[in-house]
Every structure is written in C-alpha cells, then in structure tokens.
Protein backbone atom coordinates (compact mmCIF):
# COMPACT_ATOMS: atom_id res chain seq x y z
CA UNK A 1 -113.12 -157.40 -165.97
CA UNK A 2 -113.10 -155.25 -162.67
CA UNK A 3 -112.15 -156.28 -159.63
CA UNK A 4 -116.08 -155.95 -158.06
CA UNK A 5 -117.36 -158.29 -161.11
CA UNK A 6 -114.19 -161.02 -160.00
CA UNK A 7 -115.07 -160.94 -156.51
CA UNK A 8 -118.93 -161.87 -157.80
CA UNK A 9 -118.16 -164.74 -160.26
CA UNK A 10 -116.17 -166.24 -157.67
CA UNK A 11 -118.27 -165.62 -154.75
CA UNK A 12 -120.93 -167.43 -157.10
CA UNK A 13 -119.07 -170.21 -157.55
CA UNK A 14 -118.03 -170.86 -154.24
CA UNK A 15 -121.66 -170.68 -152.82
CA UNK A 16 -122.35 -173.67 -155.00
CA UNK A 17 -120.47 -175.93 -152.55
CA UNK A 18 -118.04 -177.38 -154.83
CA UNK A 19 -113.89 -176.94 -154.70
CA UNK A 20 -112.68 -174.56 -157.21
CA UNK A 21 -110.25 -175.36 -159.44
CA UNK A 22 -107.15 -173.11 -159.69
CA UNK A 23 -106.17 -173.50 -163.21
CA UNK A 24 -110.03 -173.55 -164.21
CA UNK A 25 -110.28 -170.01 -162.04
CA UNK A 26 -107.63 -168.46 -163.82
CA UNK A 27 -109.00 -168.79 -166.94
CA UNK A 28 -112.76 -168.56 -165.98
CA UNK A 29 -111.69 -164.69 -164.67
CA UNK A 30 -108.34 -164.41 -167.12
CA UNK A 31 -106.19 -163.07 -164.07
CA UNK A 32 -102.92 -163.69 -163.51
CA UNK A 33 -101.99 -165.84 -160.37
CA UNK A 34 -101.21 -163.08 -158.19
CA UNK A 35 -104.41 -161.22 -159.14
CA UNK A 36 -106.60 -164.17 -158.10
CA UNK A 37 -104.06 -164.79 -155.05
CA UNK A 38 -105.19 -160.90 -153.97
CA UNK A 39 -108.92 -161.56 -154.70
CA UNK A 40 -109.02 -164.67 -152.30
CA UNK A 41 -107.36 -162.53 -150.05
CA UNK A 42 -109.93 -159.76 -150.50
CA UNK A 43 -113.19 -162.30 -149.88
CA UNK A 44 -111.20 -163.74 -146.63
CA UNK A 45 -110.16 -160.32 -144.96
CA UNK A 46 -112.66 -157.87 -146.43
CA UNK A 47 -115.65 -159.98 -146.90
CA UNK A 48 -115.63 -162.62 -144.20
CA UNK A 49 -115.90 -165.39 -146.49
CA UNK A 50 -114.94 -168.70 -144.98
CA UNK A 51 -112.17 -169.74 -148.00
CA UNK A 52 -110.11 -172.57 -147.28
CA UNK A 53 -107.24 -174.22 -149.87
CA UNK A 54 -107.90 -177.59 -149.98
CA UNK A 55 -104.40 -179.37 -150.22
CA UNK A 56 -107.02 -182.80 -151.02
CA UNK A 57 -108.87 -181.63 -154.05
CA UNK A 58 -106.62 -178.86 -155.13
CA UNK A 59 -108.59 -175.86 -154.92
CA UNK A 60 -110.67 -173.25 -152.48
CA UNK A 61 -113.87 -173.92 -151.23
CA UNK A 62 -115.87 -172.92 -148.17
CA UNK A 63 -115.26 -174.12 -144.63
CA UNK A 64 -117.81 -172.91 -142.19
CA UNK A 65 -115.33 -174.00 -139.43
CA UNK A 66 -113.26 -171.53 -140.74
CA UNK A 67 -115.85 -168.45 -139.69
CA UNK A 68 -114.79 -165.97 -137.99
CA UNK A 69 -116.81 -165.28 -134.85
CA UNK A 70 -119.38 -162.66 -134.49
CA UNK A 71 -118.60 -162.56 -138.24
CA UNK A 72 -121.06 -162.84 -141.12
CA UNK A 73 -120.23 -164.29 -144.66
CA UNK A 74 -121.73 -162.20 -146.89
CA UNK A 75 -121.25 -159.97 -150.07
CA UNK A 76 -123.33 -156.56 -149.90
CA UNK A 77 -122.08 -154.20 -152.68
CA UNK A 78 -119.91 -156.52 -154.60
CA UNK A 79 -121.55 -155.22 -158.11
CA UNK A 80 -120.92 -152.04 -157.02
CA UNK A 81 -117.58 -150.04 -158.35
CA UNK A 82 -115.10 -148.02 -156.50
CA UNK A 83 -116.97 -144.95 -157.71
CA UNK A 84 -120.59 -146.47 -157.15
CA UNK A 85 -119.21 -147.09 -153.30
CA UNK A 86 -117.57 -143.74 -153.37
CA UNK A 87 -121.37 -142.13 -153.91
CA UNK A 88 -122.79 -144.49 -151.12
CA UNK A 89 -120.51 -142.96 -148.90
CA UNK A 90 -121.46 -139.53 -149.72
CA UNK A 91 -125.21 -140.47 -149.04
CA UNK A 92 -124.55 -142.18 -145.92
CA UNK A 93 -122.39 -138.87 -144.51
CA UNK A 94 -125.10 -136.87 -145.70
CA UNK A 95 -128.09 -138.87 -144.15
CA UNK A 96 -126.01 -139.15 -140.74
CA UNK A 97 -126.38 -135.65 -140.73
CA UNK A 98 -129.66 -134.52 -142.37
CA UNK A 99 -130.71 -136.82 -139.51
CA UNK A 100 -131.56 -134.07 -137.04
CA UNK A 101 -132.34 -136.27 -133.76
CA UNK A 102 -129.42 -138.54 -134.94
CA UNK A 103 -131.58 -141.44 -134.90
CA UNK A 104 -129.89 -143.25 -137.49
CA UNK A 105 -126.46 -143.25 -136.54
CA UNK A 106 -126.30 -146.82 -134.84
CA UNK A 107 -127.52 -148.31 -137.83
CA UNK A 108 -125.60 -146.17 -140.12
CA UNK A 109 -122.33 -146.51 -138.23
CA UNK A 110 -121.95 -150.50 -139.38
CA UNK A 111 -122.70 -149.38 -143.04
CA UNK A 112 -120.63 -146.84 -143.01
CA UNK A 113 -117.59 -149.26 -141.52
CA UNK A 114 -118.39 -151.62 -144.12
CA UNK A 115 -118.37 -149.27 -147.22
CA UNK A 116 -114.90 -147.47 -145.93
CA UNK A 117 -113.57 -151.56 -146.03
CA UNK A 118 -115.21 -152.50 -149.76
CA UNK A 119 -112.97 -149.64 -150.39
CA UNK A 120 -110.14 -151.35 -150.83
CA UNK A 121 -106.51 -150.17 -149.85
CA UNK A 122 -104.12 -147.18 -151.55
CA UNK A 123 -105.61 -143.91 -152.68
CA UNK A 124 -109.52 -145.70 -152.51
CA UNK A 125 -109.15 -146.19 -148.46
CA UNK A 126 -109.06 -142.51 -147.96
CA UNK A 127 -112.15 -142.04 -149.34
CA UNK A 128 -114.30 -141.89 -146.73
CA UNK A 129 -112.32 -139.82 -144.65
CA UNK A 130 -112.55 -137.00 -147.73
CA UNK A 131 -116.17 -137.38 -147.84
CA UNK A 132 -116.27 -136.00 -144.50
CA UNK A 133 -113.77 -133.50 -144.93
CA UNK A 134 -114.67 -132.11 -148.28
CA UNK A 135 -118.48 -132.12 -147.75
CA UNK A 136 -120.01 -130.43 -144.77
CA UNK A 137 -124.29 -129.86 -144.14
CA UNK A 138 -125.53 -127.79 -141.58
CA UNK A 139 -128.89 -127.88 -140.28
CA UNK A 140 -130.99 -124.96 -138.65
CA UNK A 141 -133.62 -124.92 -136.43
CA UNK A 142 -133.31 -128.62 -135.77
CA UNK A 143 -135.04 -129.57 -132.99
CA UNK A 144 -133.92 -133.11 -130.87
CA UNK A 145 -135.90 -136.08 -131.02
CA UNK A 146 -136.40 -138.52 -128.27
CA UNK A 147 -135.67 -142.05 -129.91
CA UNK A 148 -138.25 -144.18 -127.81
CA UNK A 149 -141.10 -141.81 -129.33
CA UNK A 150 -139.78 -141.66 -133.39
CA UNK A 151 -139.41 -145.70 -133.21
CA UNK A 152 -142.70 -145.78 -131.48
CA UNK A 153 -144.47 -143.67 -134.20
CA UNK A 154 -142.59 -145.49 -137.32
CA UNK A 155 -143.59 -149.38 -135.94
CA UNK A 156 -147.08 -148.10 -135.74
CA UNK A 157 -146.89 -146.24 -139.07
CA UNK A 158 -145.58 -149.18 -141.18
CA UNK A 159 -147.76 -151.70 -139.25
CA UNK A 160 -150.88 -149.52 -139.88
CA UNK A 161 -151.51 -149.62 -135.55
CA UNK A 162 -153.25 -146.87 -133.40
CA UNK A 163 -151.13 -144.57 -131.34
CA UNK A 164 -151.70 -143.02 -128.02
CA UNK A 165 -149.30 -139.95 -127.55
CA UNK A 166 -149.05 -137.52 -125.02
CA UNK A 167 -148.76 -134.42 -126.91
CA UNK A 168 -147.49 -130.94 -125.80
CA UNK A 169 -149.32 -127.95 -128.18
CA UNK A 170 -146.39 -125.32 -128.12
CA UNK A 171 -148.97 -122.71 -129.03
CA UNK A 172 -151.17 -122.86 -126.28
CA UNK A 173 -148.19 -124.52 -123.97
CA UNK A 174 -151.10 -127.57 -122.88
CA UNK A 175 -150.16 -131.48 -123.63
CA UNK A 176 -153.16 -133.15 -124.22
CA UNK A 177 -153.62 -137.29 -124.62
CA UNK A 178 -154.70 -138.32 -128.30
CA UNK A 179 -155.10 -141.12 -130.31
CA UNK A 180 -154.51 -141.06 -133.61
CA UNK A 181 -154.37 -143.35 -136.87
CA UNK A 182 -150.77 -142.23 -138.59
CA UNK A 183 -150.32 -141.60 -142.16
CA UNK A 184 -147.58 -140.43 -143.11
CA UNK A 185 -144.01 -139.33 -141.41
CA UNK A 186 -142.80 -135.15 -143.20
CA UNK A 187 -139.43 -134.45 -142.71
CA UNK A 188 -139.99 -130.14 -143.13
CA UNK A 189 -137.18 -127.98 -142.88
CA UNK A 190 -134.95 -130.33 -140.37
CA UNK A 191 -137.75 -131.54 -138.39
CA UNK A 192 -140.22 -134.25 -138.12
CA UNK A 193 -144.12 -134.30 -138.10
CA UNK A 194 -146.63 -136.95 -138.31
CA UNK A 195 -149.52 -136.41 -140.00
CA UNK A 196 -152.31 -138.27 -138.67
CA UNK A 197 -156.16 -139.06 -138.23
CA UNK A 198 -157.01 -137.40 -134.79
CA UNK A 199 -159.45 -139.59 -133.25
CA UNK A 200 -160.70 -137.03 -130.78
CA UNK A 201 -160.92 -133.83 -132.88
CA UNK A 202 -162.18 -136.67 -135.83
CA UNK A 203 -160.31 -135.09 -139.01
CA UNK A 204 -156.59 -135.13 -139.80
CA UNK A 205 -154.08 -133.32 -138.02
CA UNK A 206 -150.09 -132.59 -138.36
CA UNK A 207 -147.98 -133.42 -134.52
CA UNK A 208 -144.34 -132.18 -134.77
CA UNK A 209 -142.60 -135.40 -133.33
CA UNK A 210 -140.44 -133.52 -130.88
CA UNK A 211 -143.45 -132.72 -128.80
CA UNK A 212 -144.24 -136.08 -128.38
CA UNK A 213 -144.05 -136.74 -124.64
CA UNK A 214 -144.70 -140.65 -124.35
CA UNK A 215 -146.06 -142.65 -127.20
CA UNK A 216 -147.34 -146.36 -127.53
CA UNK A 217 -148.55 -148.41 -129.81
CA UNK A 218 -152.09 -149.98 -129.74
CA UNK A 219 -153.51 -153.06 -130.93
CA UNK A 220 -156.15 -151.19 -132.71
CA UNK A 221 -155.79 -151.25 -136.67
CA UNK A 222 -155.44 -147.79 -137.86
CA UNK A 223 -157.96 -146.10 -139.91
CA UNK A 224 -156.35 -145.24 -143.60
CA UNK A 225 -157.21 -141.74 -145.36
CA UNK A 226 -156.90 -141.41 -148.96
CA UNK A 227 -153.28 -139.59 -150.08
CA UNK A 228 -155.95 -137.22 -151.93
CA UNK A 229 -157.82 -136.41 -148.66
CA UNK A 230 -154.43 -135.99 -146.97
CA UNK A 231 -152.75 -133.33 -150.05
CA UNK A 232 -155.81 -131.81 -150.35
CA UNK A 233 -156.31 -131.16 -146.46
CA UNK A 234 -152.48 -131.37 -145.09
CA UNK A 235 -150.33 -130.48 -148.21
CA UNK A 236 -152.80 -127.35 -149.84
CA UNK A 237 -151.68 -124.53 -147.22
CA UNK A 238 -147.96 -122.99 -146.74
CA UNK A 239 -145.94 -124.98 -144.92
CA UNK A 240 -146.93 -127.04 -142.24
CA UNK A 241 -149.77 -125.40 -141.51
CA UNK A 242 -152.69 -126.81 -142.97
CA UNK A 243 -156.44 -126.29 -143.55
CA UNK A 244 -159.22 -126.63 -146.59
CA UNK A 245 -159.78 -123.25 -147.15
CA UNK A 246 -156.63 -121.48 -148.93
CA UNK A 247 -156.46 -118.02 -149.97
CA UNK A 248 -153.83 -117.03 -152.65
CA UNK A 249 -150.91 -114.45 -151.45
CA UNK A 250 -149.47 -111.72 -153.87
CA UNK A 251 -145.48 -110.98 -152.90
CA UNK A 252 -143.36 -108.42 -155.29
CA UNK A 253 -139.71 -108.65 -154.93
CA UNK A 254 -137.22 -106.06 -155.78
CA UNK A 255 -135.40 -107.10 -159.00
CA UNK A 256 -132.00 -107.82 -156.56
CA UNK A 257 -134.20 -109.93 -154.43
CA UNK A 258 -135.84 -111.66 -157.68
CA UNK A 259 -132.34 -113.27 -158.56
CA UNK A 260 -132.44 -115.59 -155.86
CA UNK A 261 -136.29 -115.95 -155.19
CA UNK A 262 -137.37 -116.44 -158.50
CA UNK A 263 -135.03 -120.00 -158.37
CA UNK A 264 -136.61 -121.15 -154.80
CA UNK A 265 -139.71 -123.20 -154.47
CA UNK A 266 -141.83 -122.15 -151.64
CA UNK A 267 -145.01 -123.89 -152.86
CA UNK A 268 -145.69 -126.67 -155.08
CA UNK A 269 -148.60 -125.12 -156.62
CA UNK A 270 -146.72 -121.52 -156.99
CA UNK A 271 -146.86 -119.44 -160.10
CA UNK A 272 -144.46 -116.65 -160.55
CA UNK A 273 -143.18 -114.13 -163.39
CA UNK A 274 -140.58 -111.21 -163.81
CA UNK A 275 -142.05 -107.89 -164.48
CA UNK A 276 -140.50 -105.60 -167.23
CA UNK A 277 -138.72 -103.71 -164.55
CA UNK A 278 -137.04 -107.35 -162.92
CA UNK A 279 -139.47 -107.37 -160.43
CA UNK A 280 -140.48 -110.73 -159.39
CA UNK A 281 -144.41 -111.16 -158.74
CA UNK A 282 -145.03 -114.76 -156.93
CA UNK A 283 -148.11 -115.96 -156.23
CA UNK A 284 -148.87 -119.19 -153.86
CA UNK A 285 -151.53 -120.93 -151.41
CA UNK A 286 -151.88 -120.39 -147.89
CA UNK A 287 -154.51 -121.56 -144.91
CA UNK A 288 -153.08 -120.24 -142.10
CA UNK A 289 -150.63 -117.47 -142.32
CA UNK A 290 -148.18 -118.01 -139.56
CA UNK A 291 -145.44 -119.02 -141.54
CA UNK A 292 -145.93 -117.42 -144.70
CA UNK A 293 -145.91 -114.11 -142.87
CA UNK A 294 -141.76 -115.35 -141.15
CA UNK A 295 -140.78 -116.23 -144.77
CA UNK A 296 -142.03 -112.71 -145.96
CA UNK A 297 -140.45 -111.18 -142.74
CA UNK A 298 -136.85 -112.71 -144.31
CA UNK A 299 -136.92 -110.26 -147.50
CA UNK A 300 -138.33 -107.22 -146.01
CA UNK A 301 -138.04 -104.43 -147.29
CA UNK A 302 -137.32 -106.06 -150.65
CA UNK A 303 -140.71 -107.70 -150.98
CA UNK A 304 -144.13 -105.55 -151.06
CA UNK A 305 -147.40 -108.03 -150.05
CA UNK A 306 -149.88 -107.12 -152.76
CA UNK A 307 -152.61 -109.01 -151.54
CA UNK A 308 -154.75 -110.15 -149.50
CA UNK A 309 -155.27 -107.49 -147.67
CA UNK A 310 -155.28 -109.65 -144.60
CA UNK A 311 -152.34 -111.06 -145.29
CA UNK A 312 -150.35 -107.44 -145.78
CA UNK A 313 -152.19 -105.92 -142.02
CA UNK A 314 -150.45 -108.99 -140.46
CA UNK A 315 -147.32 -107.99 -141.77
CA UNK A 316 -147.82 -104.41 -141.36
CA UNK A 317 -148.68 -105.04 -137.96
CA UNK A 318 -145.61 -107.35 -137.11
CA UNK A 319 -143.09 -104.81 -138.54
CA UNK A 320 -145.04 -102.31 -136.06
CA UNK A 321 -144.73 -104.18 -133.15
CA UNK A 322 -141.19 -105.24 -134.06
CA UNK A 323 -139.97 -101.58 -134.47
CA UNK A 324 -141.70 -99.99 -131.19
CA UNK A 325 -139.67 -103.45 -129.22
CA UNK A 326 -137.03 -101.70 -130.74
CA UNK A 327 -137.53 -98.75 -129.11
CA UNK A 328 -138.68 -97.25 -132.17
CA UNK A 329 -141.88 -95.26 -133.21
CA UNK A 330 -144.28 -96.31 -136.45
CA UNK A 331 -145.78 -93.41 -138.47
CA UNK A 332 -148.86 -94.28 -139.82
C-alpha cells in the first residue's frame, strides 16, 4: 500500500469523528510504527489536518482548536501518486504559460504551491523546480489581455447574459459599441476570440478579446445559436475568418516542403496526398482569404497555388508588392 492510499484510509477514518486506535491503525494500514508516526506527520504539516494524540482515549483524532489559521483542512490529490502529481505539475507549468494574458496565474499560483508540497521531501521535492527547467513553451504573436474585460466576457458566457463591449475593429481602426449574446470563448494561435450573436449586425460574429475596450454584463438573457449554426458559419472558413460561402484552395508543395506539411493540420476538413514525384497536393476551405494567403506566404517559393484563380492573383500580387518595397522590380 502507497503512501497516497495511507494518507486516504486514514484521512477517512478520522473524518468520522471518532479517536483512532494506534494498535488498530497499524494493522488496518500494516505499517510499521515509524511509518504511521511519518504519515501523521505528513496530514499535520502537509495537509493541514487538525490531528491531535489524545493521551485520554489513546489515539489521534481531530481537534478543530488545533487549526491552523488562515489554514484549510483538506485533502485534494491524496489518490493521486508521486507520478500522477508529477504530470499535474507539468500541466499547470504549461497552462501558466499557454496563458497568453497571464490571466490565470493568481489562481494557478496556490495550486501550483500545493502540488510542489503533496510532493513530499528527498528527490520528489525537486520536482517542480525540473518541470520548469526541463520544459520550456514559447508563444508568438500573443497579444495582452486586459483582465477586467476576459472575466467580464467568461461570467456572461457561463451565465448565458448579454454583453455590451466597446469594440475597436483593427481593420478599419473604428471602435464601435455592440451587444452581443456570447457563445463560445476560441483560444487560436495564442490569442482569444469570442464568438458571438451580434445584435446590431443580427448574425454571428468572431471579436478578438484584446480589442475589447470596456465590457459589462447585462441583465438580458442571451440568445443561444445552435453549435451547428455556429461550425457551419464560424468554424467552415480558414482560420478565424469566417463566412457561409467557402471556396476550396489547391496548394502544391515541393517534396522537401511536403515532409513537414503533409504532418500539419491547417483545416479540419483538409484532404491531402503525395504525388509520384513527393509533391504534396493539399486541398482545404476558405471564406475569406486573408490568412490563408500569410500561411501560403510562409512556404513560398516551395508551394505553387493551383487554384482558385483568385486565390493565386492575391498571392501573385502580394509577392509583387512585397518585392518592388524591396526595392525590387516584378517581370510579368
């Protein structure tokens, strides 16, 4: 029996309010003395629990006079072993910083404190302090969050509220007041976006979260749009750009290029196949082109744009205009 399973029989025991019996303990958990001596010791420093010997009744029991202040008796994790903790420290250090506004880190901070302590001491206690030196995520293109505005939009989300925001459309630099119904919160490449019902343009819309200026939540009960309504509307085009009428891009890639793009996912709903010279043809849904085009901008001139025809003039033309910024000429 681990030392996590101990720690449980005996914290069940105790929480029935009676006085536990040494002798019965030790064979209950087949420990020696000095193993249940350390395991008392474990739920009194580690844990907070309130365990007091009784010299009366020969045995430990509970004592709520004996709480520590500001401290709270309880046992999160104490199923879990050394190596299950040892993985919910890796998930907390990567969360803290996936989290690109750092908007978690006050509530991660006390779980992380108490994972390093269910630890325990010797080679285990250092575990947390590996975790951050042996595994390192970096984030690009994160853009900060103001806290007020992200709590703001995830109370009215979960309690299915209206929201008034003041939002600032980067595109044609004008911030505009809207109310919309939320749906559902997209964490896309290391930022946030709400996608919402729009009451003034009256169809759904996607609001990057940074460019929230002021946001409150109103007593109105938010309208709720089907998850189909919102894939087939919000999640059909590429990226975060969205729209109901998608076209289908063509994209060749060099046989070096098709070694790494032929393991990415840049589409749910892509289809892609290697051609008898190691090409890599990959086909996927658009509705606006915007980003599409930047992702097809990152493998030039290893990718050829097959189709639509559209699709290739905007690249052809951004290539132009890039070159001649350059101080370069284009030949047709």
């Amino acid at each position: 029996m681990g030392q996590a399973e101990r720690l449980y029989k005996i914290k069940q025991q105790l929480d029935t309010g009676r006085c536990l019996d040494k002798a019965q303990l030790l064979n209950h958990l087949g420990v020696s003395p000095a193993t249940l001596k350390r395991d008392i010791a474990h739920l009194r420093e580690r844990m907070n629990a309130p365990v007091v010997w009784d010299r009366e009744q020969v045995g430990w029991r509970l004592d709520s006079a004996a709480q520590l202040p500001g401290t709270q008796y309880e046992l999160p994790g104490l199923w879990f072993t050394a190596e299950e903790i040892h993985a919910l420290l890796t998930m907390q250090h990567l969360l803290a910083h996936l989290d690109s506004g750092g908007l978690l880190g006050p509530h991660i901070a006390p779980l992380a404190a108490r994972l390093t302590q269910l630890l325990g001491s010797g080679a285990s206690a250092s575990a947390g302090v590996e975790v951050v030196r042996r595994i390192r995520v970096q984030t690009v293109g994160a853009r900060p969050l103001h806290l007020p505005h992200f709590q703001a939009v995830g109370s009215a989300l979960l309690s299915r509220r209206r929201l008034q925001i003041s939002y600032h459309g980067r595109g044609r630099n004008l911030t505009q007041e809207r109310e919309v119904s939320p749906q559902r919160l997209v964490h896309y490449r290391d930022n946030w976006y709400l996608d919402a019902w729009c009451h003034k343009a009256r169809g759904l819309r996607s609001f990057a979260v940074d460019a929230i200026r002021s946001a409150s939540v109103l007593k109105a009960q938010a309208i709720d749009v089907p998850d189909g309504e919102l894939d087939e509307v919000l999640g059909a085009g590429y990226g975060i750009f969205a729209g109901r009428r998608v076209c289908w891009a063509r994209l060749r890639f060099s046989a070096e290029r098709a070694r790494w793009v032929a393991a990415e996912s840049w589409h749910p709903n892509q289809r892609g196949r290697f051609e008898t010279d190691g090409s890599y043809l990959l086909e996927l849904p658009y509705a606006d082109p915007r980003e599409l085009v930047m992702d097809i901008l990152r493998h030039v001139p290893e990718v050829a744009v097959l189709g639509p025809k559209a699709l290739r003039e905007v690249v052809a033309e951004k290539l132009r205009a890039g070159v001649e910024k350059l101080g370069g000429r284009v030949t047709p």
